[in-house]
PDB file of N, CA and C in Angstrom:
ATOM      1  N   UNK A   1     128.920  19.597 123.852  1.00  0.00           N
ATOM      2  CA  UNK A   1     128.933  20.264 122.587  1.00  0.00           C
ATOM      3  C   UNK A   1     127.504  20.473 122.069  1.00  0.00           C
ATOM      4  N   UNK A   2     127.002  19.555 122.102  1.00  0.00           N
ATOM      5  CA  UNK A   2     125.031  19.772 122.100  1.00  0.00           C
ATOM      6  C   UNK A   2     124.726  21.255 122.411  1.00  0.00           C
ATOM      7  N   UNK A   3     124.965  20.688 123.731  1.00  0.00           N
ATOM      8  CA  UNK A   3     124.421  22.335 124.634  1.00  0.00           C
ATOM      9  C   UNK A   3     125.034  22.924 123.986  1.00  0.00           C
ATOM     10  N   UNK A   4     125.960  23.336 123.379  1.00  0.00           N
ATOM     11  CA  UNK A   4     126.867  24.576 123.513  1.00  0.00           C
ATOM     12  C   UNK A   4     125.598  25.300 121.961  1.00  0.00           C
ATOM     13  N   UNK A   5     125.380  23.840 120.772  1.00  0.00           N
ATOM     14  CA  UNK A   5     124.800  24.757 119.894  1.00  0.00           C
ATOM     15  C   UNK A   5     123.603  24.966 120.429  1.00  0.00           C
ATOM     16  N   UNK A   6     123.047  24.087 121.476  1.00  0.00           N
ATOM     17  CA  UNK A   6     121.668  24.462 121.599  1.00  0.00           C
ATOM     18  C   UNK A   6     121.595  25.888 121.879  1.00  0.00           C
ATOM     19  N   UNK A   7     122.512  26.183 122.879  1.00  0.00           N
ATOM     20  CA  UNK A   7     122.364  27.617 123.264  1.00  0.00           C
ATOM     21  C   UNK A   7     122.696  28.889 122.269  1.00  0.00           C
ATOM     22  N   UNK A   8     123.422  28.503 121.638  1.00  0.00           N
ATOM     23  CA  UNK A   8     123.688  29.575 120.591  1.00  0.00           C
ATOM     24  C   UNK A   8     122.573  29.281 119.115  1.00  0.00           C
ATOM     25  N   UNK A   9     121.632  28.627 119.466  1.00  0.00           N
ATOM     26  CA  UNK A   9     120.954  28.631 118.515  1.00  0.00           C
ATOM     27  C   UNK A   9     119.823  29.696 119.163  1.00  0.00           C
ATOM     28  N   UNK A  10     119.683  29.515 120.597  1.00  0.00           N
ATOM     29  CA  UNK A  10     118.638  29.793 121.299  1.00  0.00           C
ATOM     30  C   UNK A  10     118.956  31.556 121.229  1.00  0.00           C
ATOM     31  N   UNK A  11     120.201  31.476 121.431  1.00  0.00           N
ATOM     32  CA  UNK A  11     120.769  33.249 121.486  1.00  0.00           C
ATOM     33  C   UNK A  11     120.516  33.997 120.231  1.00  0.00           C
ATOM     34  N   UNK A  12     120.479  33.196 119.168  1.00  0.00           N
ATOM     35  CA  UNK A  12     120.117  33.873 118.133  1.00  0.00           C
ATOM     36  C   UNK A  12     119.368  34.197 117.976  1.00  0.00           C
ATOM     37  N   UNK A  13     118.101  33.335 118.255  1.00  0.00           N
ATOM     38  CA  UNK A  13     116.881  33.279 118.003  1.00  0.00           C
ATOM     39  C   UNK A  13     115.944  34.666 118.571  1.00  0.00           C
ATOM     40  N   UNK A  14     117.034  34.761 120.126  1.00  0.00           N
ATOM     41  CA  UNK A  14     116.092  35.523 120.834  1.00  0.00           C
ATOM     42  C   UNK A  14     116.617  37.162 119.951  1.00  0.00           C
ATOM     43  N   UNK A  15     117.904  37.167 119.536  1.00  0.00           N
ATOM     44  CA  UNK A  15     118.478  38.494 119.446  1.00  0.00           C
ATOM     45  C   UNK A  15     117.803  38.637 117.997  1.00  0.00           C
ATOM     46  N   UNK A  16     117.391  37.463 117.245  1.00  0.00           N
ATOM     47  CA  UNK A  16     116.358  37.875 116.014  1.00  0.00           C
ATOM     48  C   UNK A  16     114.783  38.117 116.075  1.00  0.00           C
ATOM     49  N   UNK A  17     114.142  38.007 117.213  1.00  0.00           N
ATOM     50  CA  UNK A  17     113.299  38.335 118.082  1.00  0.00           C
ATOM     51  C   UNK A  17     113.441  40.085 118.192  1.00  0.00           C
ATOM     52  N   UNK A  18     114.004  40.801 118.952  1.00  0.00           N
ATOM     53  CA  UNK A  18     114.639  41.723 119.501  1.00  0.00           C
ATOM     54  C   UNK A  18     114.513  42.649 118.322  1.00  0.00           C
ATOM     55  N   UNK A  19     115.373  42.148 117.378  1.00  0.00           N
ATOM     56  CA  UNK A  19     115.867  43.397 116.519  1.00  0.00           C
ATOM     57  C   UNK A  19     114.514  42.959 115.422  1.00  0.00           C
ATOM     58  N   UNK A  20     113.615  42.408 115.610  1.00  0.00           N
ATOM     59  CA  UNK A  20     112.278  42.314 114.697  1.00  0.00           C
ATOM     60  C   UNK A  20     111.613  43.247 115.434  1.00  0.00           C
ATOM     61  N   UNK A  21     111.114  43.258 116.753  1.00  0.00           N
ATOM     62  CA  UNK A  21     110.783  44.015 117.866  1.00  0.00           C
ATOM     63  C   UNK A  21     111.006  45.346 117.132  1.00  0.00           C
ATOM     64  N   UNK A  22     112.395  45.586 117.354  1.00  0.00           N
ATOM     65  CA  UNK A  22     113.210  47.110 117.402  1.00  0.00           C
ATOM     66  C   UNK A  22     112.838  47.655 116.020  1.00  0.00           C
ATOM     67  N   UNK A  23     112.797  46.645 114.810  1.00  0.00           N
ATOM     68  CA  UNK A  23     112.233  47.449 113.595  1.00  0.00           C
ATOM     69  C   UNK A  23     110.927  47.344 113.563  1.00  0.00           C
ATOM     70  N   UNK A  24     110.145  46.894 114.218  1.00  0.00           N
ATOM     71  CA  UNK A  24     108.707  47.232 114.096  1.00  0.00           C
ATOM     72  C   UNK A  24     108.265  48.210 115.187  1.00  0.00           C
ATOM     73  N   UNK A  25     108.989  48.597 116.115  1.00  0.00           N
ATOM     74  CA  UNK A  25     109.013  49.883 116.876  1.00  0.00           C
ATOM     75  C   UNK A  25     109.136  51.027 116.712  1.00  0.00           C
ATOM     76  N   UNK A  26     110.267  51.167 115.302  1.00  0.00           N
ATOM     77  CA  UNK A  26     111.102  52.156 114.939  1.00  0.00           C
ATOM     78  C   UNK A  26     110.368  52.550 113.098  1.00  0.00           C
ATOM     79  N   UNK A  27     109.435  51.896 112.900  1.00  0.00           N
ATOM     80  CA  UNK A  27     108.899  51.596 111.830  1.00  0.00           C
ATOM     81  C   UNK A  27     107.984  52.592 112.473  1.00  0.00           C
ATOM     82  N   UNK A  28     106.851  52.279 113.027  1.00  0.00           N
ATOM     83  CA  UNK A  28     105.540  52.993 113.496  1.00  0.00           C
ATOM     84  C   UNK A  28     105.639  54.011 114.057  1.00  0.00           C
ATOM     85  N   UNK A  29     106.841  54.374 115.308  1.00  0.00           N
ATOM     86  CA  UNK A  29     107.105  55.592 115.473  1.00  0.00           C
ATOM     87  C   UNK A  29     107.944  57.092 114.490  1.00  0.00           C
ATOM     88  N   UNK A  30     107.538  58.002 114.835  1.00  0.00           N
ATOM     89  CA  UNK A  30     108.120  59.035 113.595  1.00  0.00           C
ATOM     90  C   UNK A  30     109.442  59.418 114.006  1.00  0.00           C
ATOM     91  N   UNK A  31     109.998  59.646 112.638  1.00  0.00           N
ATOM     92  CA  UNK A  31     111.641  59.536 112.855  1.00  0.00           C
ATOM     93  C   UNK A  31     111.913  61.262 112.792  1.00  0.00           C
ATOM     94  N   UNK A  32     112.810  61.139 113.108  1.00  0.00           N
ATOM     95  CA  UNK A  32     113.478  62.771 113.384  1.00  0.00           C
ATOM     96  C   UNK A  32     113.104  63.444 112.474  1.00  0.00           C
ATOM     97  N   UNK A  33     113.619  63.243 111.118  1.00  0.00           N
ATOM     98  CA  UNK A  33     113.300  64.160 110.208  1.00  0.00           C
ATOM     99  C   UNK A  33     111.677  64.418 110.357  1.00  0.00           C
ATOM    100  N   UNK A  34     110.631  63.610 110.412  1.00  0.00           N
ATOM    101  CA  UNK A  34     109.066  64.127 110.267  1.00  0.00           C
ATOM    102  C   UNK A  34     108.932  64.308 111.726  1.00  0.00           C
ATOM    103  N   UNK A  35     109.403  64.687 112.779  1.00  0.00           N
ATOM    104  CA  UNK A  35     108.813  65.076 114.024  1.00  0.00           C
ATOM    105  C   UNK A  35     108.652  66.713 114.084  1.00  0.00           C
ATOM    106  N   UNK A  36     108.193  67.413 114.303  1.00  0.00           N
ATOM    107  CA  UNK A  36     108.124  69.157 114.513  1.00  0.00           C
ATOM    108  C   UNK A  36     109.136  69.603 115.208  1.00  0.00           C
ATOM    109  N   UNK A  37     109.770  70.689 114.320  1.00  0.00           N
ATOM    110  CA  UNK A  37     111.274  71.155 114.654  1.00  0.00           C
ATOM    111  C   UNK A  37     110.433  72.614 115.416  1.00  0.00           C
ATOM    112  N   UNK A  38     110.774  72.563 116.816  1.00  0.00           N
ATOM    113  CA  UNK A  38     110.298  74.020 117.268  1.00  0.00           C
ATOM    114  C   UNK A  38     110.828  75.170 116.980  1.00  0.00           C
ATOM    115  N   UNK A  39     112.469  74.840 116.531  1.00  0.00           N
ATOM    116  CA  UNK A  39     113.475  76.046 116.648  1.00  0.00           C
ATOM    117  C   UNK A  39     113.190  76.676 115.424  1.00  0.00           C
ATOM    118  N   UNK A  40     112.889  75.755 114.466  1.00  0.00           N
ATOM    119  CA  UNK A  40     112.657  76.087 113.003  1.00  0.00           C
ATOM    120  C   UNK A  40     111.457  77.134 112.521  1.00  0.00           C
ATOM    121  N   UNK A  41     110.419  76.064 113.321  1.00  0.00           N
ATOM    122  CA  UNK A  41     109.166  76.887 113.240  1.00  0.00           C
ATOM    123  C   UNK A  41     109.130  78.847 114.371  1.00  0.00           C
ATOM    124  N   UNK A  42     110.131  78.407 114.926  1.00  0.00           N
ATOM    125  CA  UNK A  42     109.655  79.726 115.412  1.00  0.00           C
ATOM    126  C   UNK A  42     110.759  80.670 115.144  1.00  0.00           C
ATOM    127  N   UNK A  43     111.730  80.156 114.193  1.00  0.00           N
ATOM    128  CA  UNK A  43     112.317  81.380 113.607  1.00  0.00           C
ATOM    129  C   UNK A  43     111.441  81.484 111.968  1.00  0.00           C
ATOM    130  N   UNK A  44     111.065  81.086 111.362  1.00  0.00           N
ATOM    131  CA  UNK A  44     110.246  81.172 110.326  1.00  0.00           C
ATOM    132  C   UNK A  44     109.041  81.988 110.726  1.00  0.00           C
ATOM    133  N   UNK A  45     108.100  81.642 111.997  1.00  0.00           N
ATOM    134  CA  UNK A  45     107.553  83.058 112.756  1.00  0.00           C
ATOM    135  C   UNK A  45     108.159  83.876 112.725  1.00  0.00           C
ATOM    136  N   UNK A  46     109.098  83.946 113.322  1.00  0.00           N
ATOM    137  CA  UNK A  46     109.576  85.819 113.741  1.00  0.00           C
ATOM    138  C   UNK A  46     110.408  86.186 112.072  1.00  0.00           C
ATOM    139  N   UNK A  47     110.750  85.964 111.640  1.00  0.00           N
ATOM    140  CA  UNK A  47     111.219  86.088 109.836  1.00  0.00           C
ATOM    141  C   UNK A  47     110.117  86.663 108.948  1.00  0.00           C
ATOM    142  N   UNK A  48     108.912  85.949 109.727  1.00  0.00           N
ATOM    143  CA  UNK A  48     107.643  86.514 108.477  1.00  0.00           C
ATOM    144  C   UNK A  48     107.033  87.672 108.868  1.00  0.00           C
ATOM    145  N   UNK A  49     106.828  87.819 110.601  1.00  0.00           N
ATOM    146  CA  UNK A  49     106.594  89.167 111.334  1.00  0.00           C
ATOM    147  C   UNK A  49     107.922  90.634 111.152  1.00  0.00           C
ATOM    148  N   UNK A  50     108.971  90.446 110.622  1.00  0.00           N
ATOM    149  CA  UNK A  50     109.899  91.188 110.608  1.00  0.00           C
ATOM    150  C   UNK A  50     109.461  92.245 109.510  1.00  0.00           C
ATOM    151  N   UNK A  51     109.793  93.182 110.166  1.00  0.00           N
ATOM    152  CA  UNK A  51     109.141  94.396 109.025  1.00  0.00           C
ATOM    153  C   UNK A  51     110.397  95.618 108.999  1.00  0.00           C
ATOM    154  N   UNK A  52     111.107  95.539 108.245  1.00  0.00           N
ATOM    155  CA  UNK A  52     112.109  96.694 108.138  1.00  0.00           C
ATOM    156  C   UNK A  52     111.833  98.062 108.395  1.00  0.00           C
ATOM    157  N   UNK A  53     112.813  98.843 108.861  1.00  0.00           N
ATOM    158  CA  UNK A  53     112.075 100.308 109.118  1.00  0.00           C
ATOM    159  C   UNK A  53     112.066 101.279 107.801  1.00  0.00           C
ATOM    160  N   UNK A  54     111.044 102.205 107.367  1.00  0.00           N
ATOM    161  CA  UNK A  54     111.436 102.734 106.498  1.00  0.00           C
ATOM    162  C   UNK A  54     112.685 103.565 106.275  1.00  0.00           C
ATOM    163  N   UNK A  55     113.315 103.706 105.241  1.00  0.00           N
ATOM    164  CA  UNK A  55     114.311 104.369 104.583  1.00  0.00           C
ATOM    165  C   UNK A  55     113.678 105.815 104.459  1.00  0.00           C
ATOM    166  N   UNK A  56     114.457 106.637 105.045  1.00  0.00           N
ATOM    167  CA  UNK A  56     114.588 108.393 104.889  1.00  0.00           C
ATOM    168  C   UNK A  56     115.158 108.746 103.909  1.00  0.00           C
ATOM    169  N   UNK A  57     114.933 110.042 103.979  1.00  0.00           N
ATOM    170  CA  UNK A  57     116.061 110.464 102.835  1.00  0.00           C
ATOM    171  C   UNK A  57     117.231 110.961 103.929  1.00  0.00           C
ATOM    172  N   UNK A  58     117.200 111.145 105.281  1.00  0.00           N
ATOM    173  CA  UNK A  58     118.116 111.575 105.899  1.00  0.00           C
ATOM    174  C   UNK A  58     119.451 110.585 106.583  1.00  0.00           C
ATOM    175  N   UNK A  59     118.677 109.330 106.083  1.00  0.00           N
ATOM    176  CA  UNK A  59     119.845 108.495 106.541  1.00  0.00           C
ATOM    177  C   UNK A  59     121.188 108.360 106.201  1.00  0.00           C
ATOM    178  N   UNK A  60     121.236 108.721 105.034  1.00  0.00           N
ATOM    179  CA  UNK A  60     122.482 108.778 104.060  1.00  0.00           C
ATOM    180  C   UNK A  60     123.549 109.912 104.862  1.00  0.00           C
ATOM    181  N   UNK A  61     123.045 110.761 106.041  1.00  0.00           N
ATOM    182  CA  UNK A  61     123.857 111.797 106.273  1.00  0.00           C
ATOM    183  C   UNK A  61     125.061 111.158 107.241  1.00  0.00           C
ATOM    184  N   UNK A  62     125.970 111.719 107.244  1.00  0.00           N
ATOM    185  CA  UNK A  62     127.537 111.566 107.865  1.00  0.00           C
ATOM    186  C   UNK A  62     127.831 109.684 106.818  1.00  0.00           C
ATOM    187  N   UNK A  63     127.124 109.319 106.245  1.00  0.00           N
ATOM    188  CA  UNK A  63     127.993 108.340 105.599  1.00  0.00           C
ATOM    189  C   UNK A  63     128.351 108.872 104.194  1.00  0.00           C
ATOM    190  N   UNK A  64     128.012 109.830 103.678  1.00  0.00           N
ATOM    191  CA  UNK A  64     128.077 110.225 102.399  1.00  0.00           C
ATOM    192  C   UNK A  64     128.656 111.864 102.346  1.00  0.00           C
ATOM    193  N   UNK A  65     130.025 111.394 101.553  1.00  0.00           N
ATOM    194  CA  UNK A  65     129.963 113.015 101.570  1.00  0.00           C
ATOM    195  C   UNK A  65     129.184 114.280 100.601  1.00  0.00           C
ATOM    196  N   UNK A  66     129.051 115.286 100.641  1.00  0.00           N
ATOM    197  CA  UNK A  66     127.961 116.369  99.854  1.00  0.00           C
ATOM    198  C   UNK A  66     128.871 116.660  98.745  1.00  0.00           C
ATOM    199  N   UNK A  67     128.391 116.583  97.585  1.00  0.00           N
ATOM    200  CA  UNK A  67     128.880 117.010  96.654  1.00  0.00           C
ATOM    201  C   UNK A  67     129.041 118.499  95.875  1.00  0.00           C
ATOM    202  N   UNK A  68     130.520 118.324  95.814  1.00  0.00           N
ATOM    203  CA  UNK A  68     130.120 119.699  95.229  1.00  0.00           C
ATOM    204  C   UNK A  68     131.693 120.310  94.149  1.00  0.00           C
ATOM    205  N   UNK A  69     130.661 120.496  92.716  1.00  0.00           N
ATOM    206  CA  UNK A  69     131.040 120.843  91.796  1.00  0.00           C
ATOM    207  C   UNK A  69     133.474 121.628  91.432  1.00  0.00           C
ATOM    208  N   UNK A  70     133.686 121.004  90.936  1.00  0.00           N
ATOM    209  CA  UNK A  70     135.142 121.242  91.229  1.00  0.00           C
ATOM    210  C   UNK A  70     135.089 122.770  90.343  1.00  0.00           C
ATOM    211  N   UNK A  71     136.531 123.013  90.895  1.00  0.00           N
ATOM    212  CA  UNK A  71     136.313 124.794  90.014  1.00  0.00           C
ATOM    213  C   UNK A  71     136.632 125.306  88.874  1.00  0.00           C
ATOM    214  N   UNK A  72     136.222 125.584  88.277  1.00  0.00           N
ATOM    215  CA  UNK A  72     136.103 125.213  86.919  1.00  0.00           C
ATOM    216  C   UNK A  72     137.923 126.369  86.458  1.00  0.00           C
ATOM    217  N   UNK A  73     138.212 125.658  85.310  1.00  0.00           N
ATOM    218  CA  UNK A  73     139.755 125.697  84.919  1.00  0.00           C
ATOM    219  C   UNK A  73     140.003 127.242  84.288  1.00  0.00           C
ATOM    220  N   UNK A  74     141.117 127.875  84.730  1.00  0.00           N
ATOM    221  CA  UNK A  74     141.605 129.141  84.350  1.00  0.00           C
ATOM    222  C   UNK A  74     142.028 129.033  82.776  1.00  0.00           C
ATOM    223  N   UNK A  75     141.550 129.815  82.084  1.00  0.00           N
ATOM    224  CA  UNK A  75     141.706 130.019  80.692  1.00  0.00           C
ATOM    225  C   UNK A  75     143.190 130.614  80.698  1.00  0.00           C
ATOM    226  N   UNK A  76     143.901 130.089  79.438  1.00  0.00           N
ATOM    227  CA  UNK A  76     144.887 131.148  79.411  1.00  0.00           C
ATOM    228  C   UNK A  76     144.611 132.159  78.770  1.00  0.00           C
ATOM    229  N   UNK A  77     146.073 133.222  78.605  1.00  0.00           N
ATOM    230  CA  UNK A  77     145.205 134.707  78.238  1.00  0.00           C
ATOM    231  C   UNK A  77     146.053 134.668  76.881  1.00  0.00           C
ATOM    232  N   UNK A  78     144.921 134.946  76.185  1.00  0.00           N
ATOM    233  CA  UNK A  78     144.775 135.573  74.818  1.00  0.00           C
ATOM    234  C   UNK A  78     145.805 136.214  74.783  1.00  0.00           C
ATOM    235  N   UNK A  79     146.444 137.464  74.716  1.00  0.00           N
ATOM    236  CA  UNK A  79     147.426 137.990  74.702  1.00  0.00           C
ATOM    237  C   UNK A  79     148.939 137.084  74.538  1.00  0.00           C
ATOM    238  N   UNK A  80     149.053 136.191  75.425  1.00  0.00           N
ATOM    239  CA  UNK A  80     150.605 135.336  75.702  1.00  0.00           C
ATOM    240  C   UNK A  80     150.479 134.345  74.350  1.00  0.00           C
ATOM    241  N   UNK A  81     149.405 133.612  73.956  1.00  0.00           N
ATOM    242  CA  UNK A  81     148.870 133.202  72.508  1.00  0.00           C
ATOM    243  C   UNK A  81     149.172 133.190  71.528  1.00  0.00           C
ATOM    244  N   UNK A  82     148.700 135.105  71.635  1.00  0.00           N
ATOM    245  CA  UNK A  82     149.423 136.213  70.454  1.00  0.00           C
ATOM    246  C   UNK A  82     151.056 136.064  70.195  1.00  0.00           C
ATOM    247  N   UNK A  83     151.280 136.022  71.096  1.00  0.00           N
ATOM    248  CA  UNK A  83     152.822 136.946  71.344  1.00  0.00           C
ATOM    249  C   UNK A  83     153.559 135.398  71.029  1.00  0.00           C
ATOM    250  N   UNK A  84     152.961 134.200  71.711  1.00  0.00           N
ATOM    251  CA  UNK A  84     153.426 132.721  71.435  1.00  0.00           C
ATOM    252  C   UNK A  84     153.847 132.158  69.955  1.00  0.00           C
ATOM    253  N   UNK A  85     152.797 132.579  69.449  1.00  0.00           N
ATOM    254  CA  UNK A  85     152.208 132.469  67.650  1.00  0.00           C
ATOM    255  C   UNK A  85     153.045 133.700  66.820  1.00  0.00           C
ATOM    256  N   UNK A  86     153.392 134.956  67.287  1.00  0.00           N
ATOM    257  CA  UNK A  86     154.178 135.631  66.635  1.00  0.00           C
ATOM    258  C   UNK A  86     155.648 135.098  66.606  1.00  0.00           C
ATOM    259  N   UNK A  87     156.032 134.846  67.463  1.00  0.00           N
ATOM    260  CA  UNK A  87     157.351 134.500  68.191  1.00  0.00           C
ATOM    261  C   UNK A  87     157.525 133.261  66.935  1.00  0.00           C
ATOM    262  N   UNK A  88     156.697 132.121  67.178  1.00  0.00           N
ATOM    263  CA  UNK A  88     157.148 130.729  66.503  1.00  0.00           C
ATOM    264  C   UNK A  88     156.400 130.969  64.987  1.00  0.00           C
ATOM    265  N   UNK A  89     156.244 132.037  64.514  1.00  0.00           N
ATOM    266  CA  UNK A  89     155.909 132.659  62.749  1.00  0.00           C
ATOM    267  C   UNK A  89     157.997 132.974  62.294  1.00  0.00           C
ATOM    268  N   UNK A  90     158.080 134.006  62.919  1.00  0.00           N
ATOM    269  CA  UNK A  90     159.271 134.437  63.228  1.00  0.00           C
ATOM    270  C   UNK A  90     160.716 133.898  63.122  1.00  0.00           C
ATOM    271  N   UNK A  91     159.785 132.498  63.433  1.00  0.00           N
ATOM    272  CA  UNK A  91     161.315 131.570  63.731  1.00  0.00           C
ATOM    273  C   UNK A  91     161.563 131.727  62.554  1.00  0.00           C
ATOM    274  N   UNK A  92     163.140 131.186  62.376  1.00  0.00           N
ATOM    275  CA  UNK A  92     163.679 130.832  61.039  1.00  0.00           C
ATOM    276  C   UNK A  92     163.953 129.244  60.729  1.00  0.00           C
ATOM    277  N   UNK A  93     163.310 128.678  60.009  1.00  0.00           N
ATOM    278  CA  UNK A  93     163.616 127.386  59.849  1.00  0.00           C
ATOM    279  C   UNK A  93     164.809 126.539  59.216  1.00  0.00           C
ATOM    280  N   UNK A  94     164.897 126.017  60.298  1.00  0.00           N
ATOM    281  CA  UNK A  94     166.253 124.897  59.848  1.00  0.00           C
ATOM    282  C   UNK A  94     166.270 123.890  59.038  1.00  0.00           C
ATOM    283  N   UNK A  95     166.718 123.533  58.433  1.00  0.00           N
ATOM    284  CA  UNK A  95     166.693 122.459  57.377  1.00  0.00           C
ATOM    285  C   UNK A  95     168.176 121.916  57.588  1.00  0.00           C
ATOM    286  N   UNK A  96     168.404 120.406  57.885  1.00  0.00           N
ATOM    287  CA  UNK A  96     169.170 119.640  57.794  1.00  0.00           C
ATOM    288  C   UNK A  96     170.186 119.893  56.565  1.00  0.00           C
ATOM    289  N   UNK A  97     171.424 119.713  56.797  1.00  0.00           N
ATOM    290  CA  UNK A  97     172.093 120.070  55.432  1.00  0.00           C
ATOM    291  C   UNK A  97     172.587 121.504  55.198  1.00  0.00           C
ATOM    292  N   UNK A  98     171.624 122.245  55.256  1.00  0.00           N
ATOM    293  CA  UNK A  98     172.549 123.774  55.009  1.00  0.00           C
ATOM    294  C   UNK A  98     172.777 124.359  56.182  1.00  0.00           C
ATOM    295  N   UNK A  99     173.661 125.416  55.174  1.00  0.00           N
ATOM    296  CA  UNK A  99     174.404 126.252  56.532  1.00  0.00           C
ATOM    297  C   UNK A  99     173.627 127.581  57.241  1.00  0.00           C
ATOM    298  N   UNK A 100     174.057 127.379  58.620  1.00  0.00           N
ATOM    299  CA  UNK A 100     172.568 128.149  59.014  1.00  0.00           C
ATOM    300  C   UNK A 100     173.491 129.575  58.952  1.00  0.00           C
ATOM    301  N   UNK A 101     172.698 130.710  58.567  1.00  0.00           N
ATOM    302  CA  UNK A 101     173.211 132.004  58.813  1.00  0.00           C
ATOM    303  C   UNK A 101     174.425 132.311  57.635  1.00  0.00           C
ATOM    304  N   UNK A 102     175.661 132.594  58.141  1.00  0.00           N
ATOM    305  CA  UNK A 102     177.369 132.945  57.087  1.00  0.00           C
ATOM    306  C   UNK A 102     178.032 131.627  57.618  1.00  0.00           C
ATOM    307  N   UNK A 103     177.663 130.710  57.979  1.00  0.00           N
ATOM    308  CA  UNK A 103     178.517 129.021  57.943  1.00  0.00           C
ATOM    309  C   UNK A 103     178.886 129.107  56.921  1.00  0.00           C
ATOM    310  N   UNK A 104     180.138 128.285  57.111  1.00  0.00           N
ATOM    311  CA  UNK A 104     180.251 127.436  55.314  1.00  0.00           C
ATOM    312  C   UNK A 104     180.056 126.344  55.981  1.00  0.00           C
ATOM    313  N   UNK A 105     178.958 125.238  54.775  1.00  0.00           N
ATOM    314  CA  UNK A 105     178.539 124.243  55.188  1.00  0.00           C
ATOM    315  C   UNK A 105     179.851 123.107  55.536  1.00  0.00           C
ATOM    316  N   UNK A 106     179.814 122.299  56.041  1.00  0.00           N
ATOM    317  CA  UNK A 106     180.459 121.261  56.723  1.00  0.00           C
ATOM    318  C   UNK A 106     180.877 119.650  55.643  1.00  0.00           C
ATOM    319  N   UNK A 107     181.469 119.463  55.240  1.00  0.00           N
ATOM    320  CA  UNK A 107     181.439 118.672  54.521  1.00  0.00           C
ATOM    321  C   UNK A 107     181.279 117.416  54.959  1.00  0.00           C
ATOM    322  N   UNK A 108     180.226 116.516  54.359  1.00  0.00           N
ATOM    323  CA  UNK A 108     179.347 115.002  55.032  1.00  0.00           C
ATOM    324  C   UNK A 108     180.440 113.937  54.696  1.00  0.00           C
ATOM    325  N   UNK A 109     181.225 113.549  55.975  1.00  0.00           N
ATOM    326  CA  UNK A 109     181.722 112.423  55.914  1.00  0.00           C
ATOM    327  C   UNK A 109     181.278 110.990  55.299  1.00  0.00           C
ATOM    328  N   UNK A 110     181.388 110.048  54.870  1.00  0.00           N
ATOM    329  CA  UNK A 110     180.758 108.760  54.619  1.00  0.00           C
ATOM    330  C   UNK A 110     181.975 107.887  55.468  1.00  0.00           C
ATOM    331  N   UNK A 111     180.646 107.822  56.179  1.00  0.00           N
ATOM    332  CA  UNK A 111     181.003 106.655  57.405  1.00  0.00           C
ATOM    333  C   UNK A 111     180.753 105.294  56.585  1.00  0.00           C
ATOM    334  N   UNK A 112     180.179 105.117  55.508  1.00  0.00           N
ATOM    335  CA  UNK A 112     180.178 103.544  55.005  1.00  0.00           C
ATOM    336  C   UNK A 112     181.497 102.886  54.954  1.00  0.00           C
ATOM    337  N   UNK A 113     182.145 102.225  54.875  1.00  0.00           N
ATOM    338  CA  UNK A 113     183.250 101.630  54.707  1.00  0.00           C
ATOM    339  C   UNK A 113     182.982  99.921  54.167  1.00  0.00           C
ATOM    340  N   UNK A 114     183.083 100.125  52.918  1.00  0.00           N
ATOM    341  CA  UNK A 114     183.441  98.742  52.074  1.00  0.00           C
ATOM    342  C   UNK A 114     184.510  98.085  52.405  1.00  0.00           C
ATOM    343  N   UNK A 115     184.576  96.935  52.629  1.00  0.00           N
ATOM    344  CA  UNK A 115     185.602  96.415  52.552  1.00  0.00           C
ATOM    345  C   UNK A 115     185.698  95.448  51.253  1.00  0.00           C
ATOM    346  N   UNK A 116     187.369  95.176  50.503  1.00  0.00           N
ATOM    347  CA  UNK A 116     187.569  94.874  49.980  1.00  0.00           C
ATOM    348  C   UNK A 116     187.262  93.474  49.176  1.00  0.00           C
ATOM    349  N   UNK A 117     186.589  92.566  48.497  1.00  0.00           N
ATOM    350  CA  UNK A 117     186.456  91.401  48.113  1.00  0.00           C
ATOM    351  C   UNK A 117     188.090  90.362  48.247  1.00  0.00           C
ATOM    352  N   UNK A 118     188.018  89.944  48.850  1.00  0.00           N
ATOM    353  CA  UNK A 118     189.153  88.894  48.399  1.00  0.00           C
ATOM    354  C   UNK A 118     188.843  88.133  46.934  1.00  0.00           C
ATOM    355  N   UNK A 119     189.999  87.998  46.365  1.00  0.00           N
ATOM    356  CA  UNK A 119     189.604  87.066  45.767  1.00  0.00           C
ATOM    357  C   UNK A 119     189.098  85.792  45.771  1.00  0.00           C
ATOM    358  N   UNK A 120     188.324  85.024  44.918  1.00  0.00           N
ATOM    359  CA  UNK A 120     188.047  83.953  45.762  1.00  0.00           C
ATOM    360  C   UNK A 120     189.154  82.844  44.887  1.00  0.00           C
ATOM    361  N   UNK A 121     188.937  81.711  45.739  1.00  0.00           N
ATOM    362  CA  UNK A 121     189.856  80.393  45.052  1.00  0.00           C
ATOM    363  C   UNK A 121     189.175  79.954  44.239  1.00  0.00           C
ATOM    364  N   UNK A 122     190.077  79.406  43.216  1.00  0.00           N
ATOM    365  CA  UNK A 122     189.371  78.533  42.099  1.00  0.00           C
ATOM    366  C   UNK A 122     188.537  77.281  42.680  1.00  0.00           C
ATOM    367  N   UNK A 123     188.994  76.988  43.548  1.00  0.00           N
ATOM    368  CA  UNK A 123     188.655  75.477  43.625  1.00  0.00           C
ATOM    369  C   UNK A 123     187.127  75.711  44.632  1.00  0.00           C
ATOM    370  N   UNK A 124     186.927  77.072  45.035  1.00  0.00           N
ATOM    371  CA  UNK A 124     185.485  76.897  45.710  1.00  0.00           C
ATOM    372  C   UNK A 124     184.399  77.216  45.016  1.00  0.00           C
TER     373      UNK A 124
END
């Protein structure tokens, strides 16, 4: 039983050894993030060399259609106007109630219908 802690004292010791090692290794050397990203840097090159082509005025053609003015609206004719406006002078106006023309007027029903009160009871 001795041995058994001696050795597991000894195992510790060494694996706390090790991982002191491993952080003072990992300490001094540069970690991923601060090492030089090549892929990065050389699309940020070609991004800053990129130079668009100029814009024409002819580029816009077959994506745009040409405009052009709609046709302008047929007047009606003066004359039909005339003849519209004589026509509805002309009319004869109706008025609710009388008789139009040799009628004899119609005599107005009363659709109201009262109904009767009952009497009521004394006692309500």
């Amino acid at each position: 039983m001795l041995q058994s802690l001696k050795a597991s004292r000894l195992s510790l010791a060494r694996a706390a050894r090790r991982q002191a090692v491993l952080h003072r290794r990992t300490f001094l050397a540069p970690t991923a993030a601060l090492q030089v990203d090549l892929v990065q840097d050389l699309y940020l090159k070609e991004l800053r060399a990129y130079k668009p082509p100029p814009v024409k005025s002819s580029d816009s053609e077959g994506h745009v259609q040409k405009f052009s003015p709609p046709k302008a609206p047929q007047s009606p004719e003066e004359s039909d106007i005339a003849n519209d406006l004589k026509a509805y002078e002309d009319q004869q106006v109706e008025v609710e109630g009388q008789a139009s023309g040799g009628e004899a007027s119609a005599t107005e029903e009363d659709w109201f219908e009262e109904e009767e009160e009952e009497e009521a009871h004394p006692a309500h």
